[in-house]
N, C-alpha and C. Protein backbone atom coordinates (compact mmCIF):
# COMPACT_ATOMS: atom_id res chain seq x y z
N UNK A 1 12.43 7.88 -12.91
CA UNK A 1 11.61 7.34 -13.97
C UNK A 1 10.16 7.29 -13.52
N UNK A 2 9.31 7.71 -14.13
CA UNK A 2 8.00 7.52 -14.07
C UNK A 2 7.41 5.97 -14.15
N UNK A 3 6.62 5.82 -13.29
CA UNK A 3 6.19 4.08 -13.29
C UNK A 3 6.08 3.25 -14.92
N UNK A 4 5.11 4.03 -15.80
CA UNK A 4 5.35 3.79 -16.58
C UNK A 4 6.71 2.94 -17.36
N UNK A 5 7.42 4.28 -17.04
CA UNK A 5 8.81 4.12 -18.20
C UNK A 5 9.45 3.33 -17.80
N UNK A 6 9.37 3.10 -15.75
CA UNK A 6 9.85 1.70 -15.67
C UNK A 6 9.38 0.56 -15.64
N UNK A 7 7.97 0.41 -15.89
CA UNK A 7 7.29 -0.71 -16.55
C UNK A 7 7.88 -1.19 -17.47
N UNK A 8 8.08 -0.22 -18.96
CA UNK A 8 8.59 -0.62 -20.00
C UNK A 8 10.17 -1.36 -20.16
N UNK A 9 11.03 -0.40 -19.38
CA UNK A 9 12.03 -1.66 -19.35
C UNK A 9 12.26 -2.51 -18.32
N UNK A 10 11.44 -2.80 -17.97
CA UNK A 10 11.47 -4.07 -17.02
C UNK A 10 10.78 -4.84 -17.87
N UNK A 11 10.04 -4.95 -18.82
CA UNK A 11 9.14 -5.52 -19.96
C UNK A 11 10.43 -5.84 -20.82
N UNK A 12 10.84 -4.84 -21.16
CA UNK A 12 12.10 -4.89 -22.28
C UNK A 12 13.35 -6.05 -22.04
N UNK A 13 13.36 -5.91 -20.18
CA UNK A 13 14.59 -6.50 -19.70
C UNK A 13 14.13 -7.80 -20.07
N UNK A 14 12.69 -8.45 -19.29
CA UNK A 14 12.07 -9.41 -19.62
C UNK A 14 12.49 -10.35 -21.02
N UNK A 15 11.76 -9.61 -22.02
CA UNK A 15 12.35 -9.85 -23.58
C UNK A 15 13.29 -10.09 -23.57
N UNK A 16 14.26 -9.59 -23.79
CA UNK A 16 15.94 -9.96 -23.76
C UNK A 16 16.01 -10.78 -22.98
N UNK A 17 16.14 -10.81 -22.17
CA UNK A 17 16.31 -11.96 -20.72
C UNK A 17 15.79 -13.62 -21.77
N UNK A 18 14.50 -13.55 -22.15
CA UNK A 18 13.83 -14.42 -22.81
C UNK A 18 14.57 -14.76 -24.56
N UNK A 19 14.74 -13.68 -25.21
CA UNK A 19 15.98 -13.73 -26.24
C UNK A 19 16.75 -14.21 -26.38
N UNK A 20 17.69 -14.33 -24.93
CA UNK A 20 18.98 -14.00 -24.68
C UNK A 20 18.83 -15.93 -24.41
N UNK A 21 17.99 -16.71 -23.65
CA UNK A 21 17.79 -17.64 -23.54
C UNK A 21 17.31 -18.86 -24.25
N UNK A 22 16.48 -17.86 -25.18
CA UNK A 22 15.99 -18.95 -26.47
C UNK A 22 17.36 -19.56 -27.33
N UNK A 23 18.55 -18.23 -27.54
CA UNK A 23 19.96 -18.32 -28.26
C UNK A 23 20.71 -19.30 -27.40
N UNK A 24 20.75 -19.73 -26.08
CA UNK A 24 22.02 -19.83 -24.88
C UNK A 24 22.76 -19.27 -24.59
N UNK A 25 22.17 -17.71 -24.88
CA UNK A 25 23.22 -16.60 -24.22
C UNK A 25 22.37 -16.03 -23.10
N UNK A 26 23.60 -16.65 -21.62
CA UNK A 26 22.71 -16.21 -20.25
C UNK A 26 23.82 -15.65 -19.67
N UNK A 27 25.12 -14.84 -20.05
CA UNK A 27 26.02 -14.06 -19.33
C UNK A 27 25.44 -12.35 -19.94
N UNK A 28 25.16 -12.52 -20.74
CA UNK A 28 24.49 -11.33 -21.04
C UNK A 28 23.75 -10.87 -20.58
N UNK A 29 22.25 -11.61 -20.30
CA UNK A 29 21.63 -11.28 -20.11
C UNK A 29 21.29 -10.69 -18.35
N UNK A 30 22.76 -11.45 -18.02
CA UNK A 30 23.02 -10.28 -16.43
C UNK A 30 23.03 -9.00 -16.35
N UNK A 31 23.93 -8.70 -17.44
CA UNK A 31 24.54 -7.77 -17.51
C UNK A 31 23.61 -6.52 -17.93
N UNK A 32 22.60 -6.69 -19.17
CA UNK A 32 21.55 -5.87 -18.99
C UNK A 32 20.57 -6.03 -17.87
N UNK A 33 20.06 -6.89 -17.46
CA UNK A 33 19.42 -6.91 -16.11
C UNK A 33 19.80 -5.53 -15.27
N UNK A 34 21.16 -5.75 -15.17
CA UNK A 34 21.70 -5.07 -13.50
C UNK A 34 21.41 -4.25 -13.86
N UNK A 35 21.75 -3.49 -15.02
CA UNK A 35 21.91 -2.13 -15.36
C UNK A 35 20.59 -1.61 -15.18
N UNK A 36 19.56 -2.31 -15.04
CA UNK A 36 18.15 -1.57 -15.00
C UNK A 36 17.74 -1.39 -13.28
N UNK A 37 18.75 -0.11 -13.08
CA UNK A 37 18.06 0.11 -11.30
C UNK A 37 17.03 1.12 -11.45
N UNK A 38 16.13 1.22 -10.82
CA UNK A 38 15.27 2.22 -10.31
C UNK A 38 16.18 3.86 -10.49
N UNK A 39 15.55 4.56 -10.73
CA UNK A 39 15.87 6.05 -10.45
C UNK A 39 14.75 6.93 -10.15
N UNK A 40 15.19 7.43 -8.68
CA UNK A 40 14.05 8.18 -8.35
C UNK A 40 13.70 9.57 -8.57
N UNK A 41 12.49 9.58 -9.42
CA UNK A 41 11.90 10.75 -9.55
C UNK A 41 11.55 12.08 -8.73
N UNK A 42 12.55 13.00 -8.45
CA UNK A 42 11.96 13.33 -7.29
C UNK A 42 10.65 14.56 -7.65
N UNK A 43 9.79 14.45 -8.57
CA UNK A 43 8.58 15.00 -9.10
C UNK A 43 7.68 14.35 -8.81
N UNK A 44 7.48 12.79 -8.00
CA UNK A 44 6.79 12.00 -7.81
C UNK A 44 6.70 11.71 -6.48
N UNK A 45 5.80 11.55 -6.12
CA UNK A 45 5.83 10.85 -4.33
C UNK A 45 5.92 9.88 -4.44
N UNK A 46 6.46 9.23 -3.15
CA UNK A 46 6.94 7.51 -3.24
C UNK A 46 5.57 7.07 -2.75
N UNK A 47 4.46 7.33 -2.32
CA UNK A 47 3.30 6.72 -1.59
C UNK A 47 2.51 8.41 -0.86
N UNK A 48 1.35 7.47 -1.78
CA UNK A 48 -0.46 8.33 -1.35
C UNK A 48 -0.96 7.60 -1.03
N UNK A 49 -0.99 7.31 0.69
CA UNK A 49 -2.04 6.25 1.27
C UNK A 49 -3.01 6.91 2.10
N UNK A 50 -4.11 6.37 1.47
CA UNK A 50 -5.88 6.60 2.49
C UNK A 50 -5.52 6.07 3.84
N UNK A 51 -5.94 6.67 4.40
CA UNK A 51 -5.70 6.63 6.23
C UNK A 51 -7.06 6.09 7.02
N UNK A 52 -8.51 7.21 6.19
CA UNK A 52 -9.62 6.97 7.04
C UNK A 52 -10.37 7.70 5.88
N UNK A 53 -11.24 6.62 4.99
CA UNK A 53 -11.40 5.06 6.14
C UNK A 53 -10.57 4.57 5.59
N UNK A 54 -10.11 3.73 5.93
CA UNK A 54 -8.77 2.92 5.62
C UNK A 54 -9.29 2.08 4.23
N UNK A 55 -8.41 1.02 3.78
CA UNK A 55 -9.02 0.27 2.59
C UNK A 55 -9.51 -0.77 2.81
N UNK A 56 -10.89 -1.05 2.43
CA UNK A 56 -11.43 -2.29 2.68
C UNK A 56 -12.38 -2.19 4.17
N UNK A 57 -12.64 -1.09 3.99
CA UNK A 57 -13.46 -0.45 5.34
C UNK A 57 -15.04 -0.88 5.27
N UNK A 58 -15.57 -1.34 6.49
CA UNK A 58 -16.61 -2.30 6.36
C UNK A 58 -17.52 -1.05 7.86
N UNK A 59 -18.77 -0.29 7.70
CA UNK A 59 -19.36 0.16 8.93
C UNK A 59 -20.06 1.68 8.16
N UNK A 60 -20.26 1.83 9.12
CA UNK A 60 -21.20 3.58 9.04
C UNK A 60 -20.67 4.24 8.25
N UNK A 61 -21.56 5.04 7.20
CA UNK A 61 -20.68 6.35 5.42
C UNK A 61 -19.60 7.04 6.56
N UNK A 62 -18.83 6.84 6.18
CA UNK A 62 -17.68 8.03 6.83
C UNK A 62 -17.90 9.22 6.50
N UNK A 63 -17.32 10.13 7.08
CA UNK A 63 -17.95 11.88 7.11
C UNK A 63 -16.56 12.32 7.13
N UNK A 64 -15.35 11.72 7.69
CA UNK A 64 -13.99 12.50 7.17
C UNK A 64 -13.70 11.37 6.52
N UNK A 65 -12.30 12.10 5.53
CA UNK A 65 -11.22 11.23 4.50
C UNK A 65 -10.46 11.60 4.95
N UNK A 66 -9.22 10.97 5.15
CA UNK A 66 -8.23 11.28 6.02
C UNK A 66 -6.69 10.47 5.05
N UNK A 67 -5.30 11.38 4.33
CA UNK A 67 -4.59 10.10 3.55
C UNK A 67 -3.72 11.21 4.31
N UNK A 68 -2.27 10.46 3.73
CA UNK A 68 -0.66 10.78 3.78
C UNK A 68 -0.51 12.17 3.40
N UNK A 69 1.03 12.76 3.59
CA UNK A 69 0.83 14.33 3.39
C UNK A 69 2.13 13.63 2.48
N UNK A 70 1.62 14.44 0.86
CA UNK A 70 3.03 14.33 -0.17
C UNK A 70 4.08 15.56 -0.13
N UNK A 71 5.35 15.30 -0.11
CA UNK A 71 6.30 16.84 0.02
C UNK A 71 6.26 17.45 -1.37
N UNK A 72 5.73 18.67 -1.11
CA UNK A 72 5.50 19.62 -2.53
C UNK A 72 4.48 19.81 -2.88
N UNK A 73 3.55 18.76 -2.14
CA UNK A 73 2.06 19.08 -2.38
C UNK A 73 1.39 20.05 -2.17
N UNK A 74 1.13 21.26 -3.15
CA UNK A 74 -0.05 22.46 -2.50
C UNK A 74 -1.17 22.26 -1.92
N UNK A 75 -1.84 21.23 -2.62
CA UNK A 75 -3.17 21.05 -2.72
C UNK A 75 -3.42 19.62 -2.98
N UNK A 76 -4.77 18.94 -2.76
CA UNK A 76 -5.26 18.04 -2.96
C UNK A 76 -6.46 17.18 -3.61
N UNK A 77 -6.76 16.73 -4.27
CA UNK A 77 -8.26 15.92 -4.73
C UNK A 77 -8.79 14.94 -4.18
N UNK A 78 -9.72 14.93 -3.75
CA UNK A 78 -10.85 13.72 -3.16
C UNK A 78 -11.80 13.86 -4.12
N UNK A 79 -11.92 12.01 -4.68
CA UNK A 79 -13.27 11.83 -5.42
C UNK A 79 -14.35 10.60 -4.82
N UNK A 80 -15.10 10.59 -5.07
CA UNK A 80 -16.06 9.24 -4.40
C UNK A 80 -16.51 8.77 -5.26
N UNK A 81 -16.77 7.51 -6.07
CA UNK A 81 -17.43 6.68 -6.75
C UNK A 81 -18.08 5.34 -6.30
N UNK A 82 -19.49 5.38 -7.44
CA UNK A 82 -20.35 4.28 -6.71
C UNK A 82 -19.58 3.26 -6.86
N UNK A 83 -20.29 1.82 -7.00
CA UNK A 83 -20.17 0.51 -7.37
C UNK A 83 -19.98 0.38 -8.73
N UNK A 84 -20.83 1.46 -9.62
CA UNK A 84 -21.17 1.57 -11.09
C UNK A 84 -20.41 2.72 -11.59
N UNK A 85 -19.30 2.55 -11.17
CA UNK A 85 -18.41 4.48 -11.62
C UNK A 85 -19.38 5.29 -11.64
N UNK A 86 -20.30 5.86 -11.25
CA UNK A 86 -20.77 6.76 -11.03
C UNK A 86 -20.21 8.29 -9.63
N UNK A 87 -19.63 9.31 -10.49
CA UNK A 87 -19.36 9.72 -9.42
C UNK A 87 -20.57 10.46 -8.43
N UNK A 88 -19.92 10.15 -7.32
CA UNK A 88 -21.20 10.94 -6.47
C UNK A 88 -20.32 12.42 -5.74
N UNK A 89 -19.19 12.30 -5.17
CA UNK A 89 -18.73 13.83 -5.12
C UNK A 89 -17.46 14.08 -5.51
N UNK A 90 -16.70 15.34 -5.62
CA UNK A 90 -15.43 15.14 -5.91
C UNK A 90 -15.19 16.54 -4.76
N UNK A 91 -13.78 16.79 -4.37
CA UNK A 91 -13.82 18.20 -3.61
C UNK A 91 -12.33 18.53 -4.17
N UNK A 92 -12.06 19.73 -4.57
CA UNK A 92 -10.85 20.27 -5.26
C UNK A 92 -10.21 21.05 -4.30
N UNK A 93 -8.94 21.20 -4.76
CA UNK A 93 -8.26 22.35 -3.72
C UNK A 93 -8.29 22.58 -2.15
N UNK A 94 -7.87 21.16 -2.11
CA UNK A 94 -8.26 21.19 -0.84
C UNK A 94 -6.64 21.46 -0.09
N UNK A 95 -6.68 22.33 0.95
CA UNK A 95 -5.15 22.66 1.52
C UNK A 95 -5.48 21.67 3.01
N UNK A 96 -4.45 20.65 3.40
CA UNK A 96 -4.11 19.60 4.23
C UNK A 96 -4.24 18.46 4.05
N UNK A 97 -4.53 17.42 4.73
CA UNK A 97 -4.47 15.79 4.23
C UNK A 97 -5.95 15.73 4.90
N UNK A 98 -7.35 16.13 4.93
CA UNK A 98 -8.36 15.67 5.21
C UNK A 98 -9.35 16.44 4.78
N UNK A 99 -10.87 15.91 4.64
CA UNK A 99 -11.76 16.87 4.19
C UNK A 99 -12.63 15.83 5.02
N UNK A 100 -13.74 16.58 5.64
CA UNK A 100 -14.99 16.24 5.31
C UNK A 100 -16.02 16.14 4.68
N UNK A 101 -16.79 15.41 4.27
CA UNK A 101 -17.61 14.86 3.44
C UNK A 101 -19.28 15.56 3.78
N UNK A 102 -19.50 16.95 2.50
CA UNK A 102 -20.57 17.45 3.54
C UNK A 102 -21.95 16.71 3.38
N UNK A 103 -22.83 16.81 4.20
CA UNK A 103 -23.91 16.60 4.41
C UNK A 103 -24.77 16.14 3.50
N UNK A 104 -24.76 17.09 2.49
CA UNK A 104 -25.86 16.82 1.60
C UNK A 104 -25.13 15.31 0.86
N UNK A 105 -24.29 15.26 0.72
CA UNK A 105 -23.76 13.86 0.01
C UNK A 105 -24.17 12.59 0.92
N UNK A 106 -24.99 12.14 0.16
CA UNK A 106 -25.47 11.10 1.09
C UNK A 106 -24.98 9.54 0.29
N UNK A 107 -24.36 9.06 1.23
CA UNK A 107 -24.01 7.45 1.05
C UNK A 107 -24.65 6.58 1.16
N UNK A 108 -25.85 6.03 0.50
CA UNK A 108 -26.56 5.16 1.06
C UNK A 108 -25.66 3.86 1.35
N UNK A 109 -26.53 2.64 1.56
CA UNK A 109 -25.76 1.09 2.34
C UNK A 109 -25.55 1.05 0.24
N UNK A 110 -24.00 0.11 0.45
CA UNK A 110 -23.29 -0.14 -0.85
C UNK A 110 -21.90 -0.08 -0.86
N UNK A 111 -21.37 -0.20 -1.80
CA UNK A 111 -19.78 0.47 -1.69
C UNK A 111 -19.56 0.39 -2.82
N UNK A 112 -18.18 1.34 -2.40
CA UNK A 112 -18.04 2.75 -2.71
C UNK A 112 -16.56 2.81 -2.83
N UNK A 113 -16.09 3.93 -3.59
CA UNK A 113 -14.45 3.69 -3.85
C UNK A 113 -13.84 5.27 -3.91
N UNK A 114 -12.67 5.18 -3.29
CA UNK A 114 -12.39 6.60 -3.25
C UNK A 114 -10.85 6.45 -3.88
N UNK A 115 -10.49 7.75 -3.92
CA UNK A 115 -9.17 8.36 -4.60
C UNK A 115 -8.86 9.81 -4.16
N UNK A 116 -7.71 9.46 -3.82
CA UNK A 116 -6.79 11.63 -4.16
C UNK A 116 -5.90 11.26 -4.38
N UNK A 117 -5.92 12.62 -4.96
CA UNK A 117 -4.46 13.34 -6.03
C UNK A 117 -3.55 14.69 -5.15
N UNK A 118 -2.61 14.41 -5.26
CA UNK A 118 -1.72 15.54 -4.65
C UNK A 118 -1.25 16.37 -5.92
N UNK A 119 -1.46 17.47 -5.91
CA UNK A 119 -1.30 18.48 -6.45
C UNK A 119 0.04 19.57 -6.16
N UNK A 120 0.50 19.98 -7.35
CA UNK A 120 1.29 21.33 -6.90
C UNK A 120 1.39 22.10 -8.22
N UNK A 121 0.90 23.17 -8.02
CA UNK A 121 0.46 24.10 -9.02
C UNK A 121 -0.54 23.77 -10.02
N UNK A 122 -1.20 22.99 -9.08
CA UNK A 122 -2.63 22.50 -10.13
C UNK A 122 -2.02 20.82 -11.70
N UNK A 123 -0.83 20.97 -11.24
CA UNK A 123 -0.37 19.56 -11.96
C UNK A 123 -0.53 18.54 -10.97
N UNK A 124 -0.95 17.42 -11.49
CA UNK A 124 -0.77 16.04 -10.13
C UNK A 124 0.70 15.62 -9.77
N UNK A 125 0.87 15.16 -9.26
CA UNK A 125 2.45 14.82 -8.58
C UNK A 125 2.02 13.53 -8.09
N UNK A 126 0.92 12.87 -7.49
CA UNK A 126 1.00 11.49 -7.32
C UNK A 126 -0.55 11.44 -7.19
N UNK A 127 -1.12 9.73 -7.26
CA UNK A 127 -2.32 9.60 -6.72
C UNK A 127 -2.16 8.69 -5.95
N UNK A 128 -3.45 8.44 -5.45
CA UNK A 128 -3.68 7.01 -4.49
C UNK A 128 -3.64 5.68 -5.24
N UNK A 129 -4.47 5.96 -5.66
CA UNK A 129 -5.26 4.80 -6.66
C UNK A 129 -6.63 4.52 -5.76
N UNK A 130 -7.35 3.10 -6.14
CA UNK A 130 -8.51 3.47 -5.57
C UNK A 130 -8.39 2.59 -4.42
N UNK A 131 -9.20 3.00 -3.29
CA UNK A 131 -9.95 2.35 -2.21
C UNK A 131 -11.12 2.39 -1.71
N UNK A 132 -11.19 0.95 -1.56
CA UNK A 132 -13.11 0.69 -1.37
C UNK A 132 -13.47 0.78 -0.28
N UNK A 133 -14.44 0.99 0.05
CA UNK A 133 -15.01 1.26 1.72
C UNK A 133 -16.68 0.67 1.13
N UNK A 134 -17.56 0.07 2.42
CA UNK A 134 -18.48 -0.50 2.55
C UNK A 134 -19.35 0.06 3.30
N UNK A 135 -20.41 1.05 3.23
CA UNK A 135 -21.56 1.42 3.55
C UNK A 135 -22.67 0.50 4.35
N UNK A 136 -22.76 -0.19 5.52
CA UNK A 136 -24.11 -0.82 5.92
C UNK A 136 -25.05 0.08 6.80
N UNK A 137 -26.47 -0.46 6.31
CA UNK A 137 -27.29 -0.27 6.75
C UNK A 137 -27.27 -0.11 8.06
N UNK A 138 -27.81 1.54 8.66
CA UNK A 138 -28.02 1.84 9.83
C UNK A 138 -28.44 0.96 10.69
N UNK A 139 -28.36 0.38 11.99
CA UNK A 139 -29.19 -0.42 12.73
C UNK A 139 -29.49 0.12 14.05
């Protein structure tokens, strides 16, 4: 199931559960409970975690990104955004779990939030979500 879809009935189970209690019917409401296990997608990765800089990274603009390797993944996306969603770079197609961050992209002191996407055949298969990292002033 896609996160989503199991959002929704775990929402759903919720309801009923709450239904089922407003009436004083609570043998039931086991019984749909259980039935709602997880099923794993295997089109999805279980976890896209940022490595470097890690999350919540406080020191000097980092110059590599460094996350997890997804199985099936061809390819990859790195994006950078300001404080103000503003993006400042994105890098596509990238083949391995790292890129460097070239030169001309300059980070001033601020922070900053990053993301990748694992790719296979140019469809996403999972993301990160975001992580912030903290830019200070050279000293």
């Amino acid at each position: 199931m896609t996160d989503m879809v199991w959002q929704r009935a775990a929402l759903a189970a919720a309801l009923t559960t709450a239904m089922a209690m407003a009436v004083g019917c609570s043998s039931a409401v086991h019984q749909d409970t259980r039935q709602l296990t997880p099923v794993q997608d295997t089109t999805r990765a279980q976890r896209l975690d940022h490595l470097t800089p890690r999350r919540d990274f406080v020191g000097p603009a980092p110059t590599t990104f460094e996350w997890t390797a997804v199985p099936g993944a061809d390819s990859y996306s790195v994006g950078i955004w300001n404080e103000v969603d503003q993006m400042m770079w994105r890098q596509n197609d990238i083949v391995g779990t790292s890129v460097v961050r070239p030169a001309e992209v300059r980070l001033e002191p601020g922070t900053y939030f990053w993301t990748v996407s694992a790719l296979r055949g140019g469809q996403q298969i999972a993301e990160s979500g975001l992580s912030a990292f903290v830019v200070q002033p050279a000293q």
